[in-house]
PDB file of N, CA and C in Angstrom:
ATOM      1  N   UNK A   1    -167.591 138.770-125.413  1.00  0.00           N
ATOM      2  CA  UNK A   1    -167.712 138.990-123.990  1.00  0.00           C
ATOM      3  C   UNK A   1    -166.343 139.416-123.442  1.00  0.00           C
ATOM      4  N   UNK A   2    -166.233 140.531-122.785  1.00  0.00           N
ATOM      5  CA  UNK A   2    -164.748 140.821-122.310  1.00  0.00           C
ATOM      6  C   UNK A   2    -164.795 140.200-120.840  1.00  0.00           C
ATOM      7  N   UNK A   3    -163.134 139.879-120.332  1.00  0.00           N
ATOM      8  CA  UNK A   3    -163.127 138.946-119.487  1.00  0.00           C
ATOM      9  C   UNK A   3    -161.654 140.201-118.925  1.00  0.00           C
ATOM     10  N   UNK A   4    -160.960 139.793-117.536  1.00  0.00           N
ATOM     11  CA  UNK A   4    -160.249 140.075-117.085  1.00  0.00           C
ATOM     12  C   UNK A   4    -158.865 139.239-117.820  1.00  0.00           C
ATOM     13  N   UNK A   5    -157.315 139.909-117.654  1.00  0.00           N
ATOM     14  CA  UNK A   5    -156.540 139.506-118.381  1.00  0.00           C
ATOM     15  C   UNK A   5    -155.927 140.161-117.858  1.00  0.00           C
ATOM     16  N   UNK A   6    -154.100 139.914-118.889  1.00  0.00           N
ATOM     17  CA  UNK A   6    -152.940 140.427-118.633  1.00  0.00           C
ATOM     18  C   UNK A   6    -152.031 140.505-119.860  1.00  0.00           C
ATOM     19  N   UNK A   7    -151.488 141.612-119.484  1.00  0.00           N
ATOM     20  CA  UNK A   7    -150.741 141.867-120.893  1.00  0.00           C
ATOM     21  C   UNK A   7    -149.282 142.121-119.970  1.00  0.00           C
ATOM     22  N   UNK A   8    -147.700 141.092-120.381  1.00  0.00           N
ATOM     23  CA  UNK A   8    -146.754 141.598-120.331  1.00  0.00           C
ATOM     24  C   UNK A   8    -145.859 141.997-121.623  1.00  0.00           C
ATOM     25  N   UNK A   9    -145.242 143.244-121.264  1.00  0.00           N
ATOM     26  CA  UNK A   9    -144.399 143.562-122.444  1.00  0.00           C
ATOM     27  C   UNK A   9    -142.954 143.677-121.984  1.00  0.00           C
ATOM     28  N   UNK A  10    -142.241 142.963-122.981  1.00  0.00           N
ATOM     29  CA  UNK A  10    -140.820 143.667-122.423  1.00  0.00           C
ATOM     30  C   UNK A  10    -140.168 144.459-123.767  1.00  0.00           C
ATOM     31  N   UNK A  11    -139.538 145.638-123.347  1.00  0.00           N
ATOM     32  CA  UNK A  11    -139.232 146.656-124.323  1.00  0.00           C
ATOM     33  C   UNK A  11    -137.443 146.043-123.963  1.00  0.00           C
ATOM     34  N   UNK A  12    -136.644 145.738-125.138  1.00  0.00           N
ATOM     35  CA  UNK A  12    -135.619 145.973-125.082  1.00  0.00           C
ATOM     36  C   UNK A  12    -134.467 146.760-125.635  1.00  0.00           C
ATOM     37  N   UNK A  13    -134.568 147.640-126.308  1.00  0.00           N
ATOM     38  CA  UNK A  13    -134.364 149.391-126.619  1.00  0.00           C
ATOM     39  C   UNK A  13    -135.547 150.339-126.163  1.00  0.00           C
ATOM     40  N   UNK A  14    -135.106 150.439-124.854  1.00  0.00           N
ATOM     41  CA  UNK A  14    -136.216 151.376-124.583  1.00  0.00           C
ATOM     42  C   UNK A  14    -136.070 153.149-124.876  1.00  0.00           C
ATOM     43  N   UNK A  15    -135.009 153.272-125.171  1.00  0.00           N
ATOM     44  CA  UNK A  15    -135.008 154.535-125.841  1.00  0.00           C
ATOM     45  C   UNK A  15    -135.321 154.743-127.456  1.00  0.00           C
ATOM     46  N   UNK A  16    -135.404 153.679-127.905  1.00  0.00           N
ATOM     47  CA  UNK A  16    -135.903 153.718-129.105  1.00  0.00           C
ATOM     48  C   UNK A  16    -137.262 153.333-129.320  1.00  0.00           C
ATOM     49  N   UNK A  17    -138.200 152.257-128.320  1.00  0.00           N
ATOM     50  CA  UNK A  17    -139.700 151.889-128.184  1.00  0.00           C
ATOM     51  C   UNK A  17    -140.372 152.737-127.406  1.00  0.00           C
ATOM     52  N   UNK A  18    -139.689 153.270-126.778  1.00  0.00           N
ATOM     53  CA  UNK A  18    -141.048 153.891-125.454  1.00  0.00           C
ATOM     54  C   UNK A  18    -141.968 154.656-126.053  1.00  0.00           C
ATOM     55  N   UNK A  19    -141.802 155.260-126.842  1.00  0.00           N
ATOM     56  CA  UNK A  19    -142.839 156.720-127.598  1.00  0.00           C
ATOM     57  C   UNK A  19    -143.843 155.499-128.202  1.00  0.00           C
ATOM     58  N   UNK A  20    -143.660 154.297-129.262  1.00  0.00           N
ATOM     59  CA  UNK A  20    -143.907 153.960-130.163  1.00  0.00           C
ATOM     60  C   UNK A  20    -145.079 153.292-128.980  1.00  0.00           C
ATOM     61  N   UNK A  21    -144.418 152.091-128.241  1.00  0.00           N
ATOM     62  CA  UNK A  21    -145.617 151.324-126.400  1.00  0.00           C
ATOM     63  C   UNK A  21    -146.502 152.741-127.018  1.00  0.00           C
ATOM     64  N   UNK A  22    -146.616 153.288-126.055  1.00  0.00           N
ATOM     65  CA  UNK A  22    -146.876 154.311-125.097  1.00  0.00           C
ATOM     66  C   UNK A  22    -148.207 155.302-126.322  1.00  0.00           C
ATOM     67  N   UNK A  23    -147.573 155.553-127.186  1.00  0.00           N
ATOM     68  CA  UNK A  23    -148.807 155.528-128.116  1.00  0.00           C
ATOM     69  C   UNK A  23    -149.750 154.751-128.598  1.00  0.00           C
ATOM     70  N   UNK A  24    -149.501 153.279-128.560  1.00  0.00           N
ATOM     71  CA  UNK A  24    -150.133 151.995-128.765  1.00  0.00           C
ATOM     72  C   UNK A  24    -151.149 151.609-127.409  1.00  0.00           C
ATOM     73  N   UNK A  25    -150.686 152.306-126.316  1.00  0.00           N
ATOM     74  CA  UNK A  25    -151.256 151.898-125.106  1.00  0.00           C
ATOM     75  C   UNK A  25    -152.010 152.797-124.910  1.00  0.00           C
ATOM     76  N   UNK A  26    -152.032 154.289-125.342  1.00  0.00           N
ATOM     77  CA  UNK A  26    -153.245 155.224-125.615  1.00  0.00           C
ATOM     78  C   UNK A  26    -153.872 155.244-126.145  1.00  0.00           C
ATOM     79  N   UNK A  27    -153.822 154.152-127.035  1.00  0.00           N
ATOM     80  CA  UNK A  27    -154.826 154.243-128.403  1.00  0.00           C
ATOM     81  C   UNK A  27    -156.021 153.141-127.627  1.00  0.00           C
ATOM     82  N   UNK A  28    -154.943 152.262-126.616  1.00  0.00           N
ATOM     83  CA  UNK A  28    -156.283 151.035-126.429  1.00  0.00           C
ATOM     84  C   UNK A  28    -156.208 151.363-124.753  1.00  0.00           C
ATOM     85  N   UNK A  29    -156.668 152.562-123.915  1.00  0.00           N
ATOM     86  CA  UNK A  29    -156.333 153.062-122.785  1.00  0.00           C
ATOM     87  C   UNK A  29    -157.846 152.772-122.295  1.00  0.00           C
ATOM     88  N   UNK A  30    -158.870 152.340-123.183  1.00  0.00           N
ATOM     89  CA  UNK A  30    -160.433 152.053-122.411  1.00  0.00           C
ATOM     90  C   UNK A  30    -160.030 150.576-121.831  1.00  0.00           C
ATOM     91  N   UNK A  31    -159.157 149.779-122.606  1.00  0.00           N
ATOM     92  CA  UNK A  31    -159.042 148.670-121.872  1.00  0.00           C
ATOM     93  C   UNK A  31    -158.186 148.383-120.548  1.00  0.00           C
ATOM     94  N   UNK A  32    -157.301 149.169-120.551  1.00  0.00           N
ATOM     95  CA  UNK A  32    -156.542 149.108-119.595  1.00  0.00           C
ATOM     96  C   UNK A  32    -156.887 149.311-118.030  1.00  0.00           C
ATOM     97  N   UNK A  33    -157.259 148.512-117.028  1.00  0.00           N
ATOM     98  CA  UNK A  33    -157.477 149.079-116.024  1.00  0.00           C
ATOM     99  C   UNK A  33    -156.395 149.031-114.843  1.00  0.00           C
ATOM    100  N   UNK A  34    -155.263 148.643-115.308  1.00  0.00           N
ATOM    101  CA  UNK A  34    -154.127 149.058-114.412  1.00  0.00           C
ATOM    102  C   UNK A  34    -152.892 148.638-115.299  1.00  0.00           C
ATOM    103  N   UNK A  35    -151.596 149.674-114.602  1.00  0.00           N
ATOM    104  CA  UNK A  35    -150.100 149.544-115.578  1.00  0.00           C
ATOM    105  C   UNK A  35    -149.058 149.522-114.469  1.00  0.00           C
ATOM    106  N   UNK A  36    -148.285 148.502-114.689  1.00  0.00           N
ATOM    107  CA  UNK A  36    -147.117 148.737-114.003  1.00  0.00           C
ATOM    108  C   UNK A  36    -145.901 148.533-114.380  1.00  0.00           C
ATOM    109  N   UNK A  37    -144.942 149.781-114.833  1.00  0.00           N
ATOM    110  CA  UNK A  37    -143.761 149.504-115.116  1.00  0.00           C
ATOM    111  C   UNK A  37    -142.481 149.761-114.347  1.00  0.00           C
ATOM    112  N   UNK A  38    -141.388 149.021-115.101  1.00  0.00           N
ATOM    113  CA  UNK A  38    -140.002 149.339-114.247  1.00  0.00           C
ATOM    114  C   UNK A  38    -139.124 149.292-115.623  1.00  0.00           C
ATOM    115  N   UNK A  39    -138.636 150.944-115.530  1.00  0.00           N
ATOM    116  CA  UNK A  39    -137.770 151.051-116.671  1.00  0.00           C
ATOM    117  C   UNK A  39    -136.828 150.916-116.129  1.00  0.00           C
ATOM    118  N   UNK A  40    -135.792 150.049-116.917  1.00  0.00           N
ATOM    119  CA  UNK A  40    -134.409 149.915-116.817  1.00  0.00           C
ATOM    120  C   UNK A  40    -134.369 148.724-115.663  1.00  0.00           C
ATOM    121  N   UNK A  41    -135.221 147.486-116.303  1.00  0.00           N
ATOM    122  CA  UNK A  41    -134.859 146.935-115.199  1.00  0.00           C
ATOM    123  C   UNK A  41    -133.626 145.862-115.311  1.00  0.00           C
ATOM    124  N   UNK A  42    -132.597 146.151-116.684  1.00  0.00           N
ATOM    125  CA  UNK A  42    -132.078 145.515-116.272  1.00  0.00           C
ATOM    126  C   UNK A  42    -130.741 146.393-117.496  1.00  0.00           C
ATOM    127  N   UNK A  43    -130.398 147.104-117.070  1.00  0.00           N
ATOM    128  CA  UNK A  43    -129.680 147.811-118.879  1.00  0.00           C
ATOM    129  C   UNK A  43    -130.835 148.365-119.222  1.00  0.00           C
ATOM    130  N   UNK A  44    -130.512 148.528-120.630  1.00  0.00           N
ATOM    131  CA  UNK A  44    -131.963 149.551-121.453  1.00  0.00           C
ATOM    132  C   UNK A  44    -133.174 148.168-121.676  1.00  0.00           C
ATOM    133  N   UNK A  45    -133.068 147.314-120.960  1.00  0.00           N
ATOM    134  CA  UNK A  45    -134.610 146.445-120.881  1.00  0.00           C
ATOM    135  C   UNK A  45    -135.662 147.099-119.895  1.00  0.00           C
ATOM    136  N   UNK A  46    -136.831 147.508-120.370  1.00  0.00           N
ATOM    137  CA  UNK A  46    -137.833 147.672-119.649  1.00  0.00           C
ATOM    138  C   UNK A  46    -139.198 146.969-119.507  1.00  0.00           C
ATOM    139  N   UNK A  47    -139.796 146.897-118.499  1.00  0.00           N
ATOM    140  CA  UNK A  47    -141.133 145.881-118.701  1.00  0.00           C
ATOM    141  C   UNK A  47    -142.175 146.548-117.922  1.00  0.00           C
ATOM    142  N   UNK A  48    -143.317 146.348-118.907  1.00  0.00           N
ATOM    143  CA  UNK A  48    -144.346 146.956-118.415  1.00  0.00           C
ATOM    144  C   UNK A  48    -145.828 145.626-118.940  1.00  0.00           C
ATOM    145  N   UNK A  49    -146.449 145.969-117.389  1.00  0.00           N
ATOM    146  CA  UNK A  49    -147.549 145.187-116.845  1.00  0.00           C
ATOM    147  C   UNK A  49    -148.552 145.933-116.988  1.00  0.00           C
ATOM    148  N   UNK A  50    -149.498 144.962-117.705  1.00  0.00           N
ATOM    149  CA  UNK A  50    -151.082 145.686-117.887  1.00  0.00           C
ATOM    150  C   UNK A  50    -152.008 144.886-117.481  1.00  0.00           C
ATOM    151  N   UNK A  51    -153.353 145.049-116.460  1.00  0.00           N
ATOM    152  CA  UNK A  51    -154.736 144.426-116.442  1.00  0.00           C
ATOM    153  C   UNK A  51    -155.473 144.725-116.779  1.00  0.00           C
ATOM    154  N   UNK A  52    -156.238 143.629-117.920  1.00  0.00           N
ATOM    155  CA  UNK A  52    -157.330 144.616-118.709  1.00  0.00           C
ATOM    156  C   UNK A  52    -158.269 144.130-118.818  1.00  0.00           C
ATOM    157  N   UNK A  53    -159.613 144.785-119.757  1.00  0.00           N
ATOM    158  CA  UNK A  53    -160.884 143.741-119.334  1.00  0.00           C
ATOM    159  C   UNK A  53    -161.177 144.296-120.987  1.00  0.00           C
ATOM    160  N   UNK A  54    -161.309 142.742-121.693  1.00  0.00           N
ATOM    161  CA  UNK A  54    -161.214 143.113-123.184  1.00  0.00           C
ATOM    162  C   UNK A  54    -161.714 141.776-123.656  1.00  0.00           C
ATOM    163  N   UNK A  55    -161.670 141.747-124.783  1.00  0.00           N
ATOM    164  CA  UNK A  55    -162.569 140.503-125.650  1.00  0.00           C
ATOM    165  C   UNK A  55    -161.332 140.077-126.519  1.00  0.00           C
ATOM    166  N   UNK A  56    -161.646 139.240-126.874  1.00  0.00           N
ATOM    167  CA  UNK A  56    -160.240 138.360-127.347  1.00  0.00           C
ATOM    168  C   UNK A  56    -159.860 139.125-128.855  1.00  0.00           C
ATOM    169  N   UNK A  57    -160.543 139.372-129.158  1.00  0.00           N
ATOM    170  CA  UNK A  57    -160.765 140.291-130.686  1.00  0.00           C
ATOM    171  C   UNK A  57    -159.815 141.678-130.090  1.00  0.00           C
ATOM    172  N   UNK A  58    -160.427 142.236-129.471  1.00  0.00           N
ATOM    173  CA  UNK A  58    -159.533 143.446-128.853  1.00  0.00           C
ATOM    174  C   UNK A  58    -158.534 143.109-128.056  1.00  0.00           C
ATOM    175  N   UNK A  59    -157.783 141.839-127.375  1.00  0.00           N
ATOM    176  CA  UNK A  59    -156.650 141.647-126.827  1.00  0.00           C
ATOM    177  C   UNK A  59    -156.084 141.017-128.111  1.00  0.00           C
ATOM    178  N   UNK A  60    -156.571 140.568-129.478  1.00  0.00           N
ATOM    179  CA  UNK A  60    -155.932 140.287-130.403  1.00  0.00           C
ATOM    180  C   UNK A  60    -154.893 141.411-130.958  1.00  0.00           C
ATOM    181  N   UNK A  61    -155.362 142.418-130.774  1.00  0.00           N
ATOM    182  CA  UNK A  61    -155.535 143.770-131.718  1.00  0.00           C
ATOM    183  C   UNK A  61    -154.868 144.365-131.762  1.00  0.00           C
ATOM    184  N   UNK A  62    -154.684 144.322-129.273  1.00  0.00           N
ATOM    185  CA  UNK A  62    -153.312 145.544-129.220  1.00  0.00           C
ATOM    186  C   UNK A  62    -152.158 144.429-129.088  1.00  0.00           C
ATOM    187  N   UNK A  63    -152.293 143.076-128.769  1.00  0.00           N
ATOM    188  CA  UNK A  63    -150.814 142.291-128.525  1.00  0.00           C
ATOM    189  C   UNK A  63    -150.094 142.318-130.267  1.00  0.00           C
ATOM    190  N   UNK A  64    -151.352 142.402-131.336  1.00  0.00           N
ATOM    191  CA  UNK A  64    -150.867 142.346-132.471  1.00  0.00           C
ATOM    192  C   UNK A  64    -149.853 144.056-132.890  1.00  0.00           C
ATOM    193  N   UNK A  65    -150.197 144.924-132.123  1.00  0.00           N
ATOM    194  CA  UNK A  65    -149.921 146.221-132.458  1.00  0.00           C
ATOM    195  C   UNK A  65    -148.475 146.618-132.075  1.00  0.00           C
ATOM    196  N   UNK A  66    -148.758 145.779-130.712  1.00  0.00           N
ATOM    197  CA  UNK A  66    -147.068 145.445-129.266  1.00  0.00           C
ATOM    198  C   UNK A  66    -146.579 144.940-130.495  1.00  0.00           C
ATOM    199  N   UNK A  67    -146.920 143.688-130.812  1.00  0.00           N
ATOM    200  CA  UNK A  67    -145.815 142.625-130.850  1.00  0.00           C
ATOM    201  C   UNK A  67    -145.304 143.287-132.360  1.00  0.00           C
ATOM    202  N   UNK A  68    -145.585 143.663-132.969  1.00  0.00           N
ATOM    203  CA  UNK A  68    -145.209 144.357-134.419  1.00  0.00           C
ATOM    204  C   UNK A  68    -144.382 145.397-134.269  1.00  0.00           C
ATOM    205  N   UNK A  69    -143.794 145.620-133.651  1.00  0.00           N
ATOM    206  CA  UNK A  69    -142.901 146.737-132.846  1.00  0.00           C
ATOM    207  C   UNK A  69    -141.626 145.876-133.055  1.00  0.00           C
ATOM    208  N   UNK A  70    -140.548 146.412-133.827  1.00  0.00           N
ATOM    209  CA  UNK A  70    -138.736 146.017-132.900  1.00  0.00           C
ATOM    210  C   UNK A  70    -139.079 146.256-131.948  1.00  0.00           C
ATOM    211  N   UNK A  71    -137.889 145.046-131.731  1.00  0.00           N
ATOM    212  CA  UNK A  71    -137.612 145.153-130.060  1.00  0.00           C
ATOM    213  C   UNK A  71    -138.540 144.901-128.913  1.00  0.00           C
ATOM    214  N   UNK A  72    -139.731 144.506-129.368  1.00  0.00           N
ATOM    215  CA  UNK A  72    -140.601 144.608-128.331  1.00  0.00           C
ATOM    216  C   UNK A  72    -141.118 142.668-128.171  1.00  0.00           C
ATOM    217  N   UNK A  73    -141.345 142.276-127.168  1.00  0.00           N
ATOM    218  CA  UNK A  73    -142.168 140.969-127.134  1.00  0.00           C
ATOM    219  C   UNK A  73    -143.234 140.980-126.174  1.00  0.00           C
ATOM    220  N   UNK A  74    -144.129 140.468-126.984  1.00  0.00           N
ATOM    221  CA  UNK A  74    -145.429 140.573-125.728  1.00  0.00           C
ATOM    222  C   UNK A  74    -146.278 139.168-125.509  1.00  0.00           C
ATOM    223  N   UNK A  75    -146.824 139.178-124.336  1.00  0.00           N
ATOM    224  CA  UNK A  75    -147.087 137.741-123.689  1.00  0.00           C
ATOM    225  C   UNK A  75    -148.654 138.091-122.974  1.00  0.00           C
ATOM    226  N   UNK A  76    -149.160 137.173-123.364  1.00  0.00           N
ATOM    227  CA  UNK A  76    -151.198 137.759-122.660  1.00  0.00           C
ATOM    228  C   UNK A  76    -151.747 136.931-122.319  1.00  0.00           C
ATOM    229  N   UNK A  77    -152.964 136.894-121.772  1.00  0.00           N
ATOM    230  CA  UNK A  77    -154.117 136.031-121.057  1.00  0.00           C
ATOM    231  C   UNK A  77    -155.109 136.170-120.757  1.00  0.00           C
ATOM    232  N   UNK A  78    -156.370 135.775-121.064  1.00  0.00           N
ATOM    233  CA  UNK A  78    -157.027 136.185-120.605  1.00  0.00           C
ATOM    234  C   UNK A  78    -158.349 134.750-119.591  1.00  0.00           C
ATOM    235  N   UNK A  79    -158.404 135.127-118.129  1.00  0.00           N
ATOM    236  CA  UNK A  79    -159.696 134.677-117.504  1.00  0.00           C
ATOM    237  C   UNK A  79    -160.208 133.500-118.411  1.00  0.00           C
ATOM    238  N   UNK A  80    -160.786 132.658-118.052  1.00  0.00           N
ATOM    239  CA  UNK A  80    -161.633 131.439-118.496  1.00  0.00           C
ATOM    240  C   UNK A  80    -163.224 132.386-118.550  1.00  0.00           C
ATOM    241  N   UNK A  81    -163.532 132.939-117.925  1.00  0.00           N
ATOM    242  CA  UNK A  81    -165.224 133.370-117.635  1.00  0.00           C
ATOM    243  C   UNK A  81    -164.906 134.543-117.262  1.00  0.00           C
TER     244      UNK A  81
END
């Protein structure tokens, strides 16, 4: 059953992750129903915010895809119901 959720990522070489996100986030772009980022929010750290509506199997899938990335850490949730 897919439920509402959240995916944060923080990229910290973002000139070296952004292509790598950014293809990972097209690949799973049916789930995504909103993104919000701020590059450079602090030095080359960037973070980007996702709401998505996915099944735990498929929020397994892409946090497993994020988080397998240098440099990258990712943090999720999803809705009770």
């Amino acid at each position: 059953m897919k439920r509402l959720g959240f995916v944060g990522i923080i990229i910290e070489n973002r000139e070296m992750c952004s292509g790598v996100v950014n293809d990972v986030l097209s690949r799973f772009s049916s789930l995504i129903l909103a993104r919000t980022g701020l590059p450079n929010a602090k030095g080359d750290t960037s973070i980007i915010t996702l709401v998505i509506d996915a099944t735990t199997d498929e929020l397994g899938n892409l946090t497993g895809k994020l988080g397998n990335i240098p440099g990258i850490s990712v943090k999720s949730g999803l809705a009770k119901k």
